[in-house]
PDB file of N, CA and C in Angstrom:
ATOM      1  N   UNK A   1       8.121   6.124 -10.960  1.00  0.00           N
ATOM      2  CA  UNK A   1       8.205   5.041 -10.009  1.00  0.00           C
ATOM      3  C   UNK A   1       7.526   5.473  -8.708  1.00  0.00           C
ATOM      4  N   UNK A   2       7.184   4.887  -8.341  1.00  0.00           N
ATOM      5  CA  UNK A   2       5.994   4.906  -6.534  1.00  0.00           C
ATOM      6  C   UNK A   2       7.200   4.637  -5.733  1.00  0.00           C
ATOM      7  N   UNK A   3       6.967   5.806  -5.018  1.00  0.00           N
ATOM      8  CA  UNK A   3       7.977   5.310  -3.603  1.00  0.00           C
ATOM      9  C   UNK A   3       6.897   4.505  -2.335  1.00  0.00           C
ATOM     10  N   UNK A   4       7.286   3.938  -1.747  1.00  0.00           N
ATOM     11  CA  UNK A   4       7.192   3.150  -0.876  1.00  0.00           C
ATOM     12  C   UNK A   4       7.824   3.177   0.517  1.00  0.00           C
ATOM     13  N   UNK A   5       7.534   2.832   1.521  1.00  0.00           N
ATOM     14  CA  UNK A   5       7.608   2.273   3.055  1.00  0.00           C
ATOM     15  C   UNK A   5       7.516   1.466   3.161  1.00  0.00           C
ATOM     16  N   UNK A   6       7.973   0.507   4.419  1.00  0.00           N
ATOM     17  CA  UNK A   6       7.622  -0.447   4.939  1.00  0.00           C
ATOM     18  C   UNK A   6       7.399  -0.199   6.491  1.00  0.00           C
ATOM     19  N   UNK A   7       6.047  -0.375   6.757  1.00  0.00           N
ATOM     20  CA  UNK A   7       4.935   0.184   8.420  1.00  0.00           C
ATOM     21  C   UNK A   7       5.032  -1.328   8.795  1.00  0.00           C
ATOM     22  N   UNK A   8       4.744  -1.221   9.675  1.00  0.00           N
ATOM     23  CA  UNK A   8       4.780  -2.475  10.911  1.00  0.00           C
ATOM     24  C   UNK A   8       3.486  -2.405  11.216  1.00  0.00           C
ATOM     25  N   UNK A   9       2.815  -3.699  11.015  1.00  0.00           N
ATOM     26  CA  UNK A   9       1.375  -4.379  11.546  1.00  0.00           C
ATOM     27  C   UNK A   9       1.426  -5.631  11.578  1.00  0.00           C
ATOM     28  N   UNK A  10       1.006  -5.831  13.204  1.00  0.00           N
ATOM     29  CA  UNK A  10       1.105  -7.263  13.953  1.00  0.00           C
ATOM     30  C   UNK A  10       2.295  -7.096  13.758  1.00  0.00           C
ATOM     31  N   UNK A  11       3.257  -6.741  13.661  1.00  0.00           N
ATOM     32  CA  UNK A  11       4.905  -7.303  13.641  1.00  0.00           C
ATOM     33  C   UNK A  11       5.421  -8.054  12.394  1.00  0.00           C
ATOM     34  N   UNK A  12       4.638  -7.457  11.386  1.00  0.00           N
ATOM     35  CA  UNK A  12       4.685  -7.982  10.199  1.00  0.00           C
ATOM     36  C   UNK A  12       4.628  -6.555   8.927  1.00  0.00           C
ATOM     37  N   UNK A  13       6.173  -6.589   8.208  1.00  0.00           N
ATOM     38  CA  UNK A  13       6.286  -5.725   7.452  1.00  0.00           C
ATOM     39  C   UNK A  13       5.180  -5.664   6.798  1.00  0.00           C
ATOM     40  N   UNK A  14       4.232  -4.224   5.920  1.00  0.00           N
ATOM     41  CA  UNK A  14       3.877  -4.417   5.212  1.00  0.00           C
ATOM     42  C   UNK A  14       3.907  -2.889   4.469  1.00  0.00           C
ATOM     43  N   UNK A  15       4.434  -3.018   3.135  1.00  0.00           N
ATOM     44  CA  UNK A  15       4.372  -1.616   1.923  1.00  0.00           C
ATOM     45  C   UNK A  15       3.527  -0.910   2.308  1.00  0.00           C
ATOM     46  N   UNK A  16       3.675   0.161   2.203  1.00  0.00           N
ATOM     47  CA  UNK A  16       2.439   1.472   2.187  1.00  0.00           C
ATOM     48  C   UNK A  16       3.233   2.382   1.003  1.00  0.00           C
ATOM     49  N   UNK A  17       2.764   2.532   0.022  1.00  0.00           N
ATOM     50  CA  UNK A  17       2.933   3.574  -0.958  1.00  0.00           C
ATOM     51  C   UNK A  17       2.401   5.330  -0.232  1.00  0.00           C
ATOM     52  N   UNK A  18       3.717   6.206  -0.353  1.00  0.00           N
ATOM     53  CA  UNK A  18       3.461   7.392  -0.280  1.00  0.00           C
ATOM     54  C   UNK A  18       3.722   8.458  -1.352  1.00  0.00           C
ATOM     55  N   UNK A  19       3.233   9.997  -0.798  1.00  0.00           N
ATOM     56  CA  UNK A  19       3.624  10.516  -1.867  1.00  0.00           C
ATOM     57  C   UNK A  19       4.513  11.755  -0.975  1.00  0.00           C
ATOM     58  N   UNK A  20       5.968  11.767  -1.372  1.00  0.00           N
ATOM     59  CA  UNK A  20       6.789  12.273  -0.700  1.00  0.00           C
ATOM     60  C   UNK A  20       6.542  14.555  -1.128  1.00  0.00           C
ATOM     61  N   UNK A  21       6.831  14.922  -0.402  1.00  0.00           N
ATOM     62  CA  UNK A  21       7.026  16.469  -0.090  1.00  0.00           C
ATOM     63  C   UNK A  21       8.409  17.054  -0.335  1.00  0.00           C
ATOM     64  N   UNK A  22       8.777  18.486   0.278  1.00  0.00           N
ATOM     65  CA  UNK A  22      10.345  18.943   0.054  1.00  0.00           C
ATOM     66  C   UNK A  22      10.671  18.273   1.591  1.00  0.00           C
ATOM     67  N   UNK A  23      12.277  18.491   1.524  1.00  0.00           N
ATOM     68  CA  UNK A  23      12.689  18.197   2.640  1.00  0.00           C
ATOM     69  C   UNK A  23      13.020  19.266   3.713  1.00  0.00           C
ATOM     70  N   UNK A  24      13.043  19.060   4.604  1.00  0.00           N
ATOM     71  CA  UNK A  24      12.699  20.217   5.654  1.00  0.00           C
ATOM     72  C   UNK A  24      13.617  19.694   7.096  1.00  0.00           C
ATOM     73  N   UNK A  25      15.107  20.602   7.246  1.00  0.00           N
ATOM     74  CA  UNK A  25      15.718  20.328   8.265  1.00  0.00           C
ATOM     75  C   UNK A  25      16.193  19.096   8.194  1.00  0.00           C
ATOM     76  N   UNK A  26      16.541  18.937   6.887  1.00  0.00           N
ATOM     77  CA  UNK A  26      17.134  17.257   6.397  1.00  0.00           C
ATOM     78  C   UNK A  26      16.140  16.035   6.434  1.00  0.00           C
ATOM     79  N   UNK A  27      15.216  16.403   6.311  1.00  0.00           N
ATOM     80  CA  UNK A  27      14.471  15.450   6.725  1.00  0.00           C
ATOM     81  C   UNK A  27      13.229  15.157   5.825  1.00  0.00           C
ATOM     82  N   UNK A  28      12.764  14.362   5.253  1.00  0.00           N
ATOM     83  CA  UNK A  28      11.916  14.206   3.716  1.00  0.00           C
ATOM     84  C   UNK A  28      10.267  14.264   4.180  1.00  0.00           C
ATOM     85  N   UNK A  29       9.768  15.044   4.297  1.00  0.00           N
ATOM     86  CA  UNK A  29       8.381  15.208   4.507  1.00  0.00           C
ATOM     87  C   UNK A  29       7.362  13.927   3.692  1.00  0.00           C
ATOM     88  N   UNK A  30       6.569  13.468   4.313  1.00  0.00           N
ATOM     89  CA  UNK A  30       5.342  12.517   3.918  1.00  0.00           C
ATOM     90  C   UNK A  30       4.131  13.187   3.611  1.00  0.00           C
ATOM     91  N   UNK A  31       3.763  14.057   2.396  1.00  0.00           N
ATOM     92  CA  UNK A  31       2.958  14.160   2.328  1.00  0.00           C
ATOM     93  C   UNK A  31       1.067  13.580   2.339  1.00  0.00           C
ATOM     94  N   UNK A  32       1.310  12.213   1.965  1.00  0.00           N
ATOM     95  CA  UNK A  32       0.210  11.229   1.639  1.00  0.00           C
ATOM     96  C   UNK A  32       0.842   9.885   2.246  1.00  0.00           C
ATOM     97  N   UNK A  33      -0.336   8.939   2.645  1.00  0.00           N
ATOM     98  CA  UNK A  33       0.120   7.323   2.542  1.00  0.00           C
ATOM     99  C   UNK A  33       0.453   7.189   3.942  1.00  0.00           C
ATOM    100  N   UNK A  34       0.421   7.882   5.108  1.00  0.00           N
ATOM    101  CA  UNK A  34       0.578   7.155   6.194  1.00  0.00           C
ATOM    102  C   UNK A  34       0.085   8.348   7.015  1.00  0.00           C
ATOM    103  N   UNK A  35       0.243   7.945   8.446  1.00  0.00           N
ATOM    104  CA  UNK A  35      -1.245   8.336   9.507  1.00  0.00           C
ATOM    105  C   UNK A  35       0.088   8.151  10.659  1.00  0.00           C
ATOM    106  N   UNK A  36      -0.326   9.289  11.630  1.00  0.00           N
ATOM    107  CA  UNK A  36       0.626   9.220  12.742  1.00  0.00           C
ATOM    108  C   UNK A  36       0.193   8.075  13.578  1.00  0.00           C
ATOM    109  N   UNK A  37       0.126   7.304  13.438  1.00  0.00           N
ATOM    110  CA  UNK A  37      -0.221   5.905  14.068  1.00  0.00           C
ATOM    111  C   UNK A  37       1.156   4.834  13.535  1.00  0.00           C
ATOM    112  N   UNK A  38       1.341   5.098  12.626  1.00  0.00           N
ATOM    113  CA  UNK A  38       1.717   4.475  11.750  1.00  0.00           C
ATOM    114  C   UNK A  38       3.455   3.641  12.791  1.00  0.00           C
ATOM    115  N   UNK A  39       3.912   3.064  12.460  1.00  0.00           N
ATOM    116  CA  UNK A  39       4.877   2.296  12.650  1.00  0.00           C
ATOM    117  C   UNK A  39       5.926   2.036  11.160  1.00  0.00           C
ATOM    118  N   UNK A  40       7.155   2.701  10.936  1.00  0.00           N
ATOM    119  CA  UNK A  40       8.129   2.661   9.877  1.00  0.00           C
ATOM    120  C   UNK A  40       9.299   2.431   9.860  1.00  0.00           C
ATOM    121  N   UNK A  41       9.436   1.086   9.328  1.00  0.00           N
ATOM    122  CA  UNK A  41      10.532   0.523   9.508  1.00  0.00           C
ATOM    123  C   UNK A  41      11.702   1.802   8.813  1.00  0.00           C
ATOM    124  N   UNK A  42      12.762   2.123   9.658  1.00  0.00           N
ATOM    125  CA  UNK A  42      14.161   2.930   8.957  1.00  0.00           C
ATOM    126  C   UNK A  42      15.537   2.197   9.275  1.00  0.00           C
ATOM    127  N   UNK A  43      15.812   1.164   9.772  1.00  0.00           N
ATOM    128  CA  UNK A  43      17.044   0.073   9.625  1.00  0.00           C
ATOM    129  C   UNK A  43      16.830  -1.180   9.346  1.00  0.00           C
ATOM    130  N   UNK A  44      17.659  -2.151   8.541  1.00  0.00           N
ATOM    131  CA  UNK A  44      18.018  -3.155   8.411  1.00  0.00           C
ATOM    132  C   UNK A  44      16.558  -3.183   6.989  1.00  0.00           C
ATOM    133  N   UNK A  45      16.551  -2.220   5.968  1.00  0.00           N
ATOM    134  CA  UNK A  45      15.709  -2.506   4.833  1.00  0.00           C
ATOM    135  C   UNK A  45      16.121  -3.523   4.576  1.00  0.00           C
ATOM    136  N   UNK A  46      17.582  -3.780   3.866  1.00  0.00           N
ATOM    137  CA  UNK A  46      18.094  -4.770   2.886  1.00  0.00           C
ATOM    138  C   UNK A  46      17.758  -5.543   2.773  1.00  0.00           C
ATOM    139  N   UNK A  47      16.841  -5.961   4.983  1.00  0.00           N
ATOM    140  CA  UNK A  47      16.416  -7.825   4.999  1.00  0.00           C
ATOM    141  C   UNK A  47      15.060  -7.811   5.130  1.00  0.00           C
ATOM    142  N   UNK A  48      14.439  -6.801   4.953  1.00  0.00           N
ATOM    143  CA  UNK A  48      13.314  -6.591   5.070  1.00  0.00           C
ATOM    144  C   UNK A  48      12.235  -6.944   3.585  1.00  0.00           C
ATOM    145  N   UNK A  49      10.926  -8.172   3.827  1.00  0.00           N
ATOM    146  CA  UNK A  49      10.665  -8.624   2.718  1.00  0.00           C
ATOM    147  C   UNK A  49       8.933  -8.283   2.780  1.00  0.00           C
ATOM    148  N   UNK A  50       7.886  -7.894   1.995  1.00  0.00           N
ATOM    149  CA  UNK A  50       6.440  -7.972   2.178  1.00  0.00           C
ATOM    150  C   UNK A  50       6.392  -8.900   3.340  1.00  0.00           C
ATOM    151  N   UNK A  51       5.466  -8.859   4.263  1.00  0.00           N
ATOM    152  CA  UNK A  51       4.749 -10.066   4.686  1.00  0.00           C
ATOM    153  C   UNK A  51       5.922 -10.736   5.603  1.00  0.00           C
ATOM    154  N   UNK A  52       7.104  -9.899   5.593  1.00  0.00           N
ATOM    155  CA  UNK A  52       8.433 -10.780   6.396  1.00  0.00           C
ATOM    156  C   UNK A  52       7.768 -10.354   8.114  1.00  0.00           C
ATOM    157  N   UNK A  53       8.088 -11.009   9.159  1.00  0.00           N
ATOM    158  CA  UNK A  53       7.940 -11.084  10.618  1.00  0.00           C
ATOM    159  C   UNK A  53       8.921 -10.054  10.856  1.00  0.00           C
ATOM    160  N   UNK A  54       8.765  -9.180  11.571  1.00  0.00           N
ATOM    161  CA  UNK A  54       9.755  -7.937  12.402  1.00  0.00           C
ATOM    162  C   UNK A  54       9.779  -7.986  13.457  1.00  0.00           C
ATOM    163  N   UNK A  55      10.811  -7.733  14.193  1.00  0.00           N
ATOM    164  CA  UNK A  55      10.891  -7.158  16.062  1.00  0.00           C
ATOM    165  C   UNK A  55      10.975  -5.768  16.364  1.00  0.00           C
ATOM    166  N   UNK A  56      10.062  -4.717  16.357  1.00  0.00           N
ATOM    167  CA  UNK A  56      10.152  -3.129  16.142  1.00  0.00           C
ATOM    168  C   UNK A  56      10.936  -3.510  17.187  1.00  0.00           C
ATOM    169  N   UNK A  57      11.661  -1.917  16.767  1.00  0.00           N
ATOM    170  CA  UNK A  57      12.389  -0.907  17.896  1.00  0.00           C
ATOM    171  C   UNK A  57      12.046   0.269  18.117  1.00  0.00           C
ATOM    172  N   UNK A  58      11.898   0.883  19.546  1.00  0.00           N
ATOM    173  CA  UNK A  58      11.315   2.206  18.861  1.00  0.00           C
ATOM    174  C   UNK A  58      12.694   2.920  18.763  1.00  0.00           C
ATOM    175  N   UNK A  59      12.020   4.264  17.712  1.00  0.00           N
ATOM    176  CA  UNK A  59      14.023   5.561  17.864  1.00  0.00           C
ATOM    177  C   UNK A  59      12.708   6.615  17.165  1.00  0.00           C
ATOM    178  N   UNK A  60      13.800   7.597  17.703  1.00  0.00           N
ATOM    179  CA  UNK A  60      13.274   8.688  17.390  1.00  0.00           C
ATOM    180  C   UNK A  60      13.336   9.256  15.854  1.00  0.00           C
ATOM    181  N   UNK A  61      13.080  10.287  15.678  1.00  0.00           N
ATOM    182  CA  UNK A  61      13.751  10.436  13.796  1.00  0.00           C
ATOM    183  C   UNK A  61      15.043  11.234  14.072  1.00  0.00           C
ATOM    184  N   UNK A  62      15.252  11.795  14.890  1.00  0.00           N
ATOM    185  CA  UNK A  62      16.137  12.786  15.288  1.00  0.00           C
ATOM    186  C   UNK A  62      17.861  11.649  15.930  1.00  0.00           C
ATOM    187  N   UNK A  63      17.346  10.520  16.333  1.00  0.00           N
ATOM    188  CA  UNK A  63      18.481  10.077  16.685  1.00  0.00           C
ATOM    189  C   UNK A  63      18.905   8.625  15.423  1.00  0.00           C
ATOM    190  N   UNK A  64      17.351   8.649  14.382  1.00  0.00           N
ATOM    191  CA  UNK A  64      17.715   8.143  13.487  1.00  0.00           C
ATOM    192  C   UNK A  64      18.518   8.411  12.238  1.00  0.00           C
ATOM    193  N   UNK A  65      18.288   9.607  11.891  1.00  0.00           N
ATOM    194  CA  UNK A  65      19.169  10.365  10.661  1.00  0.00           C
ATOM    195  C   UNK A  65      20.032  10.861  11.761  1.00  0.00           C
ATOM    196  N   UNK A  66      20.836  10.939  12.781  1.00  0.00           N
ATOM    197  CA  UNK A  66      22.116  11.206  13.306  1.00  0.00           C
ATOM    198  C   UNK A  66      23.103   9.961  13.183  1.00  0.00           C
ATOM    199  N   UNK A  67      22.015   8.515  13.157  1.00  0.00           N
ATOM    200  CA  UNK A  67      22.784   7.467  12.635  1.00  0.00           C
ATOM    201  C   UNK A  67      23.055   7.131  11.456  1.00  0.00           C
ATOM    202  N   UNK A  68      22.229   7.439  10.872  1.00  0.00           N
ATOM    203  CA  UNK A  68      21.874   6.895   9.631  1.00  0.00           C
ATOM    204  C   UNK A  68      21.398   7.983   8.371  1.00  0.00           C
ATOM    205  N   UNK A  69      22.708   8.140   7.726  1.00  0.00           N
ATOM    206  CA  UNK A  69      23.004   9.550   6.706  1.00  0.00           C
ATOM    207  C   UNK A  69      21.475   9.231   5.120  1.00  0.00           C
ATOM    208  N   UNK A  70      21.038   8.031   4.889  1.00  0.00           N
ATOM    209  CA  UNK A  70      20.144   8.003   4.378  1.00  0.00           C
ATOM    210  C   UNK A  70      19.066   8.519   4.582  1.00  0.00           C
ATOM    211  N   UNK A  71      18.923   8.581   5.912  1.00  0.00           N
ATOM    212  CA  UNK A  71      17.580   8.848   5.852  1.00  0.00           C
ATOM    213  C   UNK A  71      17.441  10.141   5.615  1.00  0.00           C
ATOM    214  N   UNK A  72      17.943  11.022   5.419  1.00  0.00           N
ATOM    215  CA  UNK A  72      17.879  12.472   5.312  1.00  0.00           C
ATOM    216  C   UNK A  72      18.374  12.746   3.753  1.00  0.00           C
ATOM    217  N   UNK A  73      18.105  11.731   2.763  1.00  0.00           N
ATOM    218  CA  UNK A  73      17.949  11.919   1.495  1.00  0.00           C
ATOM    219  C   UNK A  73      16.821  10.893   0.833  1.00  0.00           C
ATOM    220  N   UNK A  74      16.538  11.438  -0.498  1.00  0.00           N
ATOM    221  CA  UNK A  74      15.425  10.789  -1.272  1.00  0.00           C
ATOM    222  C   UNK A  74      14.335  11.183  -0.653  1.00  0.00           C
TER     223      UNK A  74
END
């Protein structure tokens, strides 16, 4: 199975297929599939659809996996 993201352009979700690394300090390395430019959605997936309209937020990764125990698996 292809893992996947969802990056923010124009304010509009859109998939980016990556290819994930080990994890390092809890945290899942990106090997392939995105560019430090990049914009990645990490809350409220569930409502999150292709092509759906978004309102980014910015957060850090560090105060994101302190919220949010997912992100520091898979």
């Amino acid at each position: 199975m292809r893992k996947f993201v969802y990056a923010v352009e124009n304010n509009v979700a859109t998939p980016k297929y990556v290819t994930l690394g080990p994890v390092v300090d809890g945290l899942r390395v990106v090997t392939a599939g995105l560019t430090a430019d990049d914009v990645v959605i990490v809350n409220g997936l569930m409502r999150v659809r292709p092509g759906s309209k978004v309102t980014p937020q910015e957060a850090t990764a560090d105060a994101t996996a302190a919220k949010d125990p997912t992100v520091r698996t898979n």
